[in-house]
PDB file of N, CA and C in Angstrom:
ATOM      1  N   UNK A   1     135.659 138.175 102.499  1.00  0.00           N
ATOM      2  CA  UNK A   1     135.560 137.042 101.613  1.00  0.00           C
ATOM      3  C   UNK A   1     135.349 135.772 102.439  1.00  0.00           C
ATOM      4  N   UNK A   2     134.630 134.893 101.821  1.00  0.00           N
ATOM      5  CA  UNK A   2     134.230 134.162 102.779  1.00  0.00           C
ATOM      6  C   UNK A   2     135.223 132.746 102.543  1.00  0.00           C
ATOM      7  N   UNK A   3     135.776 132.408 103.359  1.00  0.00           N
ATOM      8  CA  UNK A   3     137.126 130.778 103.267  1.00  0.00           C
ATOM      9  C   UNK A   3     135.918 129.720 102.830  1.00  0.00           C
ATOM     10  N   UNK A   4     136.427 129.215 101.946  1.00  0.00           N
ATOM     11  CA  UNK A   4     136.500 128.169 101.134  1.00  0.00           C
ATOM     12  C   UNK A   4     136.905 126.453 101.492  1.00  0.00           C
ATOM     13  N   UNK A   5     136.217 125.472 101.834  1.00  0.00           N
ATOM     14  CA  UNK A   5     136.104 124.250 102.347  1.00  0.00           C
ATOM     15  C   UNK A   5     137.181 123.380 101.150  1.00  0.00           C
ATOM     16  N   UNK A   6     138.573 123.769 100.720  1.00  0.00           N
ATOM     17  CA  UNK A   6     139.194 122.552 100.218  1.00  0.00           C
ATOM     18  C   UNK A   6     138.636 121.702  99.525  1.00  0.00           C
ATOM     19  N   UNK A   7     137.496 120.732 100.056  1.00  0.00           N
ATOM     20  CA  UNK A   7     137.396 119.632 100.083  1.00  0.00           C
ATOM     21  C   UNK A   7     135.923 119.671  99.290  1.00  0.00           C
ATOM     22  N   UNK A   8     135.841 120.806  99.565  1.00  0.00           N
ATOM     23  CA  UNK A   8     133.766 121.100  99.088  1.00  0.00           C
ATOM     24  C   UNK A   8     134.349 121.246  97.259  1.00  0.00           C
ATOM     25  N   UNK A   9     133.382 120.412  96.628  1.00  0.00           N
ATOM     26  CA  UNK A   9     133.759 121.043  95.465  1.00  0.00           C
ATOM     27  C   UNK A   9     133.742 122.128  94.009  1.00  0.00           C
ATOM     28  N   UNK A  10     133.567 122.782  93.267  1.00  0.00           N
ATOM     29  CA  UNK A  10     133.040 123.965  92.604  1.00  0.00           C
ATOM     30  C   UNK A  10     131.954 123.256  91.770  1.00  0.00           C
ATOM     31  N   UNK A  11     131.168 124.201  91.677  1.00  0.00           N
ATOM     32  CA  UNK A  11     129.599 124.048  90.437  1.00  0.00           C
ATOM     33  C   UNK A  11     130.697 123.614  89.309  1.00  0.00           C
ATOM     34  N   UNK A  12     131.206 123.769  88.584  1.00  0.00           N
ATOM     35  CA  UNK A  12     132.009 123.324  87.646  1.00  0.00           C
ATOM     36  C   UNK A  12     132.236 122.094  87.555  1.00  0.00           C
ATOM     37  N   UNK A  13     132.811 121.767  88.365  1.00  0.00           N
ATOM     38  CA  UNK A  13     133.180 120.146  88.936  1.00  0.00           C
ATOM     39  C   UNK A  13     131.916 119.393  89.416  1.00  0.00           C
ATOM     40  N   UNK A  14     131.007 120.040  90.359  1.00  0.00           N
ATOM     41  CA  UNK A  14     129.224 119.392  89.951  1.00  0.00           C
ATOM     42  C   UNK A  14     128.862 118.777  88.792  1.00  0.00           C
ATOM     43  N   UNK A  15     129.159 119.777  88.000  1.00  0.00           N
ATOM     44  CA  UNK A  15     128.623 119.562  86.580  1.00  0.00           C
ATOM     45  C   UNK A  15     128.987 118.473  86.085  1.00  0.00           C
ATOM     46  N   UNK A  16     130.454 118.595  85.807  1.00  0.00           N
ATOM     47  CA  UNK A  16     131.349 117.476  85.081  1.00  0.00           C
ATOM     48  C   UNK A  16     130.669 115.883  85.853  1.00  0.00           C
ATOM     49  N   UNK A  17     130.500 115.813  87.173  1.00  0.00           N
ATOM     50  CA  UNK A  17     130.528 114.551  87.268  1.00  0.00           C
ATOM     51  C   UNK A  17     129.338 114.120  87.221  1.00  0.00           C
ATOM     52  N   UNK A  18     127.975 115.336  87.152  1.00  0.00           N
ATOM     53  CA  UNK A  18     126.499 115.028  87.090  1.00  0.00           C
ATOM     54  C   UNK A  18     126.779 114.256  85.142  1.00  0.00           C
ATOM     55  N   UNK A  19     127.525 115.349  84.068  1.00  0.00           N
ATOM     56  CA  UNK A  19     127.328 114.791  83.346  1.00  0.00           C
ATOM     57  C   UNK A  19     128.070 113.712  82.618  1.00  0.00           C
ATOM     58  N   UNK A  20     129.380 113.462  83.390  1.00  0.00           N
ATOM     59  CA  UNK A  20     129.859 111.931  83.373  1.00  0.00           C
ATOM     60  C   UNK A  20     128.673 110.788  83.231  1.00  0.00           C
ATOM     61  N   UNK A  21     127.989 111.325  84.529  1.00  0.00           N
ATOM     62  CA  UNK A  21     127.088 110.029  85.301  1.00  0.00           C
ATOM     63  C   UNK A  21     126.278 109.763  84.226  1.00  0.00           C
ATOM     64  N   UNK A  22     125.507 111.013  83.460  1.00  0.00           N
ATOM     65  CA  UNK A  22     124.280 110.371  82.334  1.00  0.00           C
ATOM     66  C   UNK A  22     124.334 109.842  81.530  1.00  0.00           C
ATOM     67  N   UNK A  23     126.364 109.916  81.141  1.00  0.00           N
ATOM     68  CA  UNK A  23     126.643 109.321  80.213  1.00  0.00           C
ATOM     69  C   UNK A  23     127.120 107.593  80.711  1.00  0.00           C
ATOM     70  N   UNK A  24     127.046 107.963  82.087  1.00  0.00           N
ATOM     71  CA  UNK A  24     127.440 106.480  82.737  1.00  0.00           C
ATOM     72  C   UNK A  24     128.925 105.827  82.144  1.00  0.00           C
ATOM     73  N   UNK A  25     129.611 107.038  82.004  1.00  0.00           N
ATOM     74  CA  UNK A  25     131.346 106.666  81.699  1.00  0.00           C
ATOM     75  C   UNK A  25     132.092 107.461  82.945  1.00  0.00           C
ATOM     76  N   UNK A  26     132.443 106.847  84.188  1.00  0.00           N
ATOM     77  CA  UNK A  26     133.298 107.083  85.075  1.00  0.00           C
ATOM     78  C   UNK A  26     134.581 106.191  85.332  1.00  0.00           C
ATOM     79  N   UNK A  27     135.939 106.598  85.820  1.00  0.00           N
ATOM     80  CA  UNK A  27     136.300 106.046  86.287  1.00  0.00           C
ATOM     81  C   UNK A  27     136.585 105.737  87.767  1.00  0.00           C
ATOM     82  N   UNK A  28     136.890 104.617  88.315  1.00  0.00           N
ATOM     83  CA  UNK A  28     136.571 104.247  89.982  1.00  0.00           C
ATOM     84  C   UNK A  28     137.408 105.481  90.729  1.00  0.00           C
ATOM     85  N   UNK A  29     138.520 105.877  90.306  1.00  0.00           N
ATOM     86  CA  UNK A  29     138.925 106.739  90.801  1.00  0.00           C
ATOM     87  C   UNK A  29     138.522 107.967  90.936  1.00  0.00           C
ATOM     88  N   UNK A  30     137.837 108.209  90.057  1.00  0.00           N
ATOM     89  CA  UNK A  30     137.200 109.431  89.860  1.00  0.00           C
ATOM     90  C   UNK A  30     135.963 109.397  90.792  1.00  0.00           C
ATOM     91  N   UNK A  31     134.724 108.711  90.775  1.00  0.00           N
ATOM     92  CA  UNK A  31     133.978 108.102  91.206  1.00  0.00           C
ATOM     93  C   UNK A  31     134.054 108.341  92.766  1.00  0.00           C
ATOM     94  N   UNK A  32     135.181 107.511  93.120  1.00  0.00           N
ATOM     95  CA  UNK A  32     135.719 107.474  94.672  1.00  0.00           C
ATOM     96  C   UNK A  32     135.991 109.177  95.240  1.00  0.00           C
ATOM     97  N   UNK A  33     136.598 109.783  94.225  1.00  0.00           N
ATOM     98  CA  UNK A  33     137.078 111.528  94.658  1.00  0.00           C
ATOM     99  C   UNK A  33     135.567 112.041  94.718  1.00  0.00           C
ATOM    100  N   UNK A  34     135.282 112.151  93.316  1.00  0.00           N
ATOM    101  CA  UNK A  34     133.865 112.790  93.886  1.00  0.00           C
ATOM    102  C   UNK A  34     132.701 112.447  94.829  1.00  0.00           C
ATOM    103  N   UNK A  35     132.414 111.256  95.276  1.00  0.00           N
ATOM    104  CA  UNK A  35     132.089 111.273  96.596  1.00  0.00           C
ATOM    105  C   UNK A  35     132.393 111.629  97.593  1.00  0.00           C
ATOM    106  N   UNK A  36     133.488 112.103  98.012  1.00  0.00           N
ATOM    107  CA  UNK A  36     134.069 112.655  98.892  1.00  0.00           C
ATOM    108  C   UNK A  36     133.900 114.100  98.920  1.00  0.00           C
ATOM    109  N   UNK A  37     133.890 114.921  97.709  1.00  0.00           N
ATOM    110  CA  UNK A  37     134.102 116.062  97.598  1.00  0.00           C
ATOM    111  C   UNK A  37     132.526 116.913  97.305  1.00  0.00           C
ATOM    112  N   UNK A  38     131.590 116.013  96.464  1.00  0.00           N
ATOM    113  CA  UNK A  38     130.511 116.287  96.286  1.00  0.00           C
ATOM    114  C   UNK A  38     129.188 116.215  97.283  1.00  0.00           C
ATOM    115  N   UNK A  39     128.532 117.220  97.178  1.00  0.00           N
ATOM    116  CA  UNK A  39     127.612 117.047  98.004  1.00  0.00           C
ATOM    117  C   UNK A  39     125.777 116.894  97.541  1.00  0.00           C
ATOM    118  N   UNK A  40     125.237 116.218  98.391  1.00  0.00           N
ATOM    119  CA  UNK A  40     124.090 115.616  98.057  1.00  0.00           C
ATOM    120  C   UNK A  40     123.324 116.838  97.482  1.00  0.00           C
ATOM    121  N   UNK A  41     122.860 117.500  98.020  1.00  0.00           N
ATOM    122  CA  UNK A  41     122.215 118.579  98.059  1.00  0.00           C
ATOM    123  C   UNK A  41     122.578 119.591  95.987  1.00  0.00           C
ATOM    124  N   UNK A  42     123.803 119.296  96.431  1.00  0.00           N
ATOM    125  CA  UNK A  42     124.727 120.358  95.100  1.00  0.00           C
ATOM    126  C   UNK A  42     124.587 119.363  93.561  1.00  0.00           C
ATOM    127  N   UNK A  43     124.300 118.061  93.604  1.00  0.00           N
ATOM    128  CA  UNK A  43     124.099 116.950  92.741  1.00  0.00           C
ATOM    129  C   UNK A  43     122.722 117.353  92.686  1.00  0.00           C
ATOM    130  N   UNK A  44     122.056 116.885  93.611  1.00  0.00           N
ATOM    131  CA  UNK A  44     120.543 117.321  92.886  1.00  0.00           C
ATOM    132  C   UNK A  44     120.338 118.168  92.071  1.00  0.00           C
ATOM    133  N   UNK A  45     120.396 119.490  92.849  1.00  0.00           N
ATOM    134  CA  UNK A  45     120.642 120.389  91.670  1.00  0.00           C
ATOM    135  C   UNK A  45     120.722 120.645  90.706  1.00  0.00           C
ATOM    136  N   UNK A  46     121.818 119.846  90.295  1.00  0.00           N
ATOM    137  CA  UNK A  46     122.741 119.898  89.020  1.00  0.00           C
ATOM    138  C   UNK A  46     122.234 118.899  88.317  1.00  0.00           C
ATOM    139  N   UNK A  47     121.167 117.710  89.045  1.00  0.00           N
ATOM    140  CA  UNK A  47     121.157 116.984  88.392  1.00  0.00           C
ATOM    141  C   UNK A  47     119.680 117.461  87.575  1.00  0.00           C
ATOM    142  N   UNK A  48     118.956 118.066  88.425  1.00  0.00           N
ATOM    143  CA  UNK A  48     117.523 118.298  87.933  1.00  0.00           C
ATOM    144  C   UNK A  48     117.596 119.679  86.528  1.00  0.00           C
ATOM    145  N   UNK A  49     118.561 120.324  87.407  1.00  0.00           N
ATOM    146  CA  UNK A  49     118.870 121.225  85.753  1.00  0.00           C
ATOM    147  C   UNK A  49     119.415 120.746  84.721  1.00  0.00           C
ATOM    148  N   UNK A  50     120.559 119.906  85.025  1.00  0.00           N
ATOM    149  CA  UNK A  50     120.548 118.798  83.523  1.00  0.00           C
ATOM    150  C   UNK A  50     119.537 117.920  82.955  1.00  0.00           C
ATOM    151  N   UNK A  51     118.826 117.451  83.709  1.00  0.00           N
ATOM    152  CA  UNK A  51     117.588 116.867  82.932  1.00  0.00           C
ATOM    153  C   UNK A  51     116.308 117.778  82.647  1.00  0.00           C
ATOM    154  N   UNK A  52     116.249 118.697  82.935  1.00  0.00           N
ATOM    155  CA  UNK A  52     115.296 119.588  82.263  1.00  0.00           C
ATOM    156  C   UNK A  52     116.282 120.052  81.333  1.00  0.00           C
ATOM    157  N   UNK A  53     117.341 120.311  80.901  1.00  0.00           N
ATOM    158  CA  UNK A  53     117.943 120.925  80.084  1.00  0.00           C
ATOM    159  C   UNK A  53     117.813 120.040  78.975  1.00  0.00           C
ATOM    160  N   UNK A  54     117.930 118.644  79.353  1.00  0.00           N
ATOM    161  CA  UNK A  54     117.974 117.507  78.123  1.00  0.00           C
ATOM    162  C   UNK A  54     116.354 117.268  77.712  1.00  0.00           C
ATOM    163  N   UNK A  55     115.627 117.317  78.452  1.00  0.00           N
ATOM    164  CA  UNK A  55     114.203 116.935  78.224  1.00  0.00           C
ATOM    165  C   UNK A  55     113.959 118.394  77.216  1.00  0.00           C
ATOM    166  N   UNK A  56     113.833 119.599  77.759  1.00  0.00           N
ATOM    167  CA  UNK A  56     113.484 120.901  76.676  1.00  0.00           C
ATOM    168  C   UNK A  56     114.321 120.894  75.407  1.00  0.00           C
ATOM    169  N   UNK A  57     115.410 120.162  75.567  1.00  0.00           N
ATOM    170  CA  UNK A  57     116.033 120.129  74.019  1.00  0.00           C
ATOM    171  C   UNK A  57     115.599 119.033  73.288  1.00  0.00           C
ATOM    172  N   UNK A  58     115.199 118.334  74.026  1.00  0.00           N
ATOM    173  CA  UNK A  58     114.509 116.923  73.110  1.00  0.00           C
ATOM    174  C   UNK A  58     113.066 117.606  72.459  1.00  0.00           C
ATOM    175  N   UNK A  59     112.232 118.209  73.358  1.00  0.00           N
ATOM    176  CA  UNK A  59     111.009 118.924  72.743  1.00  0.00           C
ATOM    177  C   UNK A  59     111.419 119.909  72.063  1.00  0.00           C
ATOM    178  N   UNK A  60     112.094 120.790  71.554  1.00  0.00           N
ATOM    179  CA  UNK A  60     112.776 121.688  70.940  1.00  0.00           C
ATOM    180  C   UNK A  60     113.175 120.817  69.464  1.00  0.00           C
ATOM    181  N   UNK A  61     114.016 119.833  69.823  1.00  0.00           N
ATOM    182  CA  UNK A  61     114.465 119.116  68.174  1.00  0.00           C
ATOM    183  C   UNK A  61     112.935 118.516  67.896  1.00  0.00           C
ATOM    184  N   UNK A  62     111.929 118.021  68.829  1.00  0.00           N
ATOM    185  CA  UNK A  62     110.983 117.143  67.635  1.00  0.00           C
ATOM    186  C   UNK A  62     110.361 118.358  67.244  1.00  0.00           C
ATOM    187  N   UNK A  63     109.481 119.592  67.782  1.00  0.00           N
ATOM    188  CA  UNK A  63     109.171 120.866  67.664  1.00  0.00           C
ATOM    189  C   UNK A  63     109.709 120.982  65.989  1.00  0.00           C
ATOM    190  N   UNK A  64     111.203 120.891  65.955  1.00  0.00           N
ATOM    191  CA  UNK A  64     111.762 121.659  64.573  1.00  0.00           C
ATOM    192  C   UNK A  64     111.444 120.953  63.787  1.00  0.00           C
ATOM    193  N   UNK A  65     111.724 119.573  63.447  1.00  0.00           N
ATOM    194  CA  UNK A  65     111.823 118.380  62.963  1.00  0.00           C
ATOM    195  C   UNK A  65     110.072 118.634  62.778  1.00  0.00           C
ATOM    196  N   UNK A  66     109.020 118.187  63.366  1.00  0.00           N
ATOM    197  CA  UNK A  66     107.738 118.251  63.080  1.00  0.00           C
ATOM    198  C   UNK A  66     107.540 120.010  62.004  1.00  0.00           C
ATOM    199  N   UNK A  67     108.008 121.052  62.269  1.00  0.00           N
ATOM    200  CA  UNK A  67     107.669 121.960  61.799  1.00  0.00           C
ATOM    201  C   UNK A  67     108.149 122.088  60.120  1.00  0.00           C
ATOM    202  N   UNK A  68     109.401 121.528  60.282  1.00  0.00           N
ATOM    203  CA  UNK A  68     110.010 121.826  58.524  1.00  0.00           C
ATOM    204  C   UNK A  68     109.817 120.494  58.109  1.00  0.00           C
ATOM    205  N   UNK A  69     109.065 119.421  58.458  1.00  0.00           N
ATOM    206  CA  UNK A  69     108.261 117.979  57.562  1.00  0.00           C
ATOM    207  C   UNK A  69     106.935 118.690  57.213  1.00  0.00           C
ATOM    208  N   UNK A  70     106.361 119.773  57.797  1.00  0.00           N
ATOM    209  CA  UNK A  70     105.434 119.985  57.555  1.00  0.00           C
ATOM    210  C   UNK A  70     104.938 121.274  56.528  1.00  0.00           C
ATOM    211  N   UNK A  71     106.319 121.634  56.061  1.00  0.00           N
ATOM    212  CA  UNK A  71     106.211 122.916  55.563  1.00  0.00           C
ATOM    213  C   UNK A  71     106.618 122.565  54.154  1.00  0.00           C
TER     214      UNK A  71
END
């Protein structure tokens, strides 16, 4: 099993603070931890799959929305 960096933090916790950020509601404390713990590389990531995730659901609702105005 491979030891585990403490300090490195889980995809879970990626997540949470990628999607804090879009919502642009952090607090400084929080803010301050996850810089420390987060890494550049692991944010990207997380950040580019959350915004394709939000962009395909935005084309997905007008998609529906255009289909049952039209039916």
């Amino acid at each position: 099993m491979i030891a585990r960096d403490k300090s490195q933090a889980s995809l879970l916790q990626v997540f949470k603070a990628v999607l804090w950020s879009f919502l642009g509601i952090r607090r400084r404390a929080e803010h301050e931890a996850d810089a420390i713990r987060l890494r550049l590389p692991q944010v990207v990531a997380v950040g580019i799959m959350c915004a394709a995730l939000f962009v395909f659901t935005l084309i997905f609702v007008v998609h529906l929305v255009i289909t049952r105005a039209t039916t």
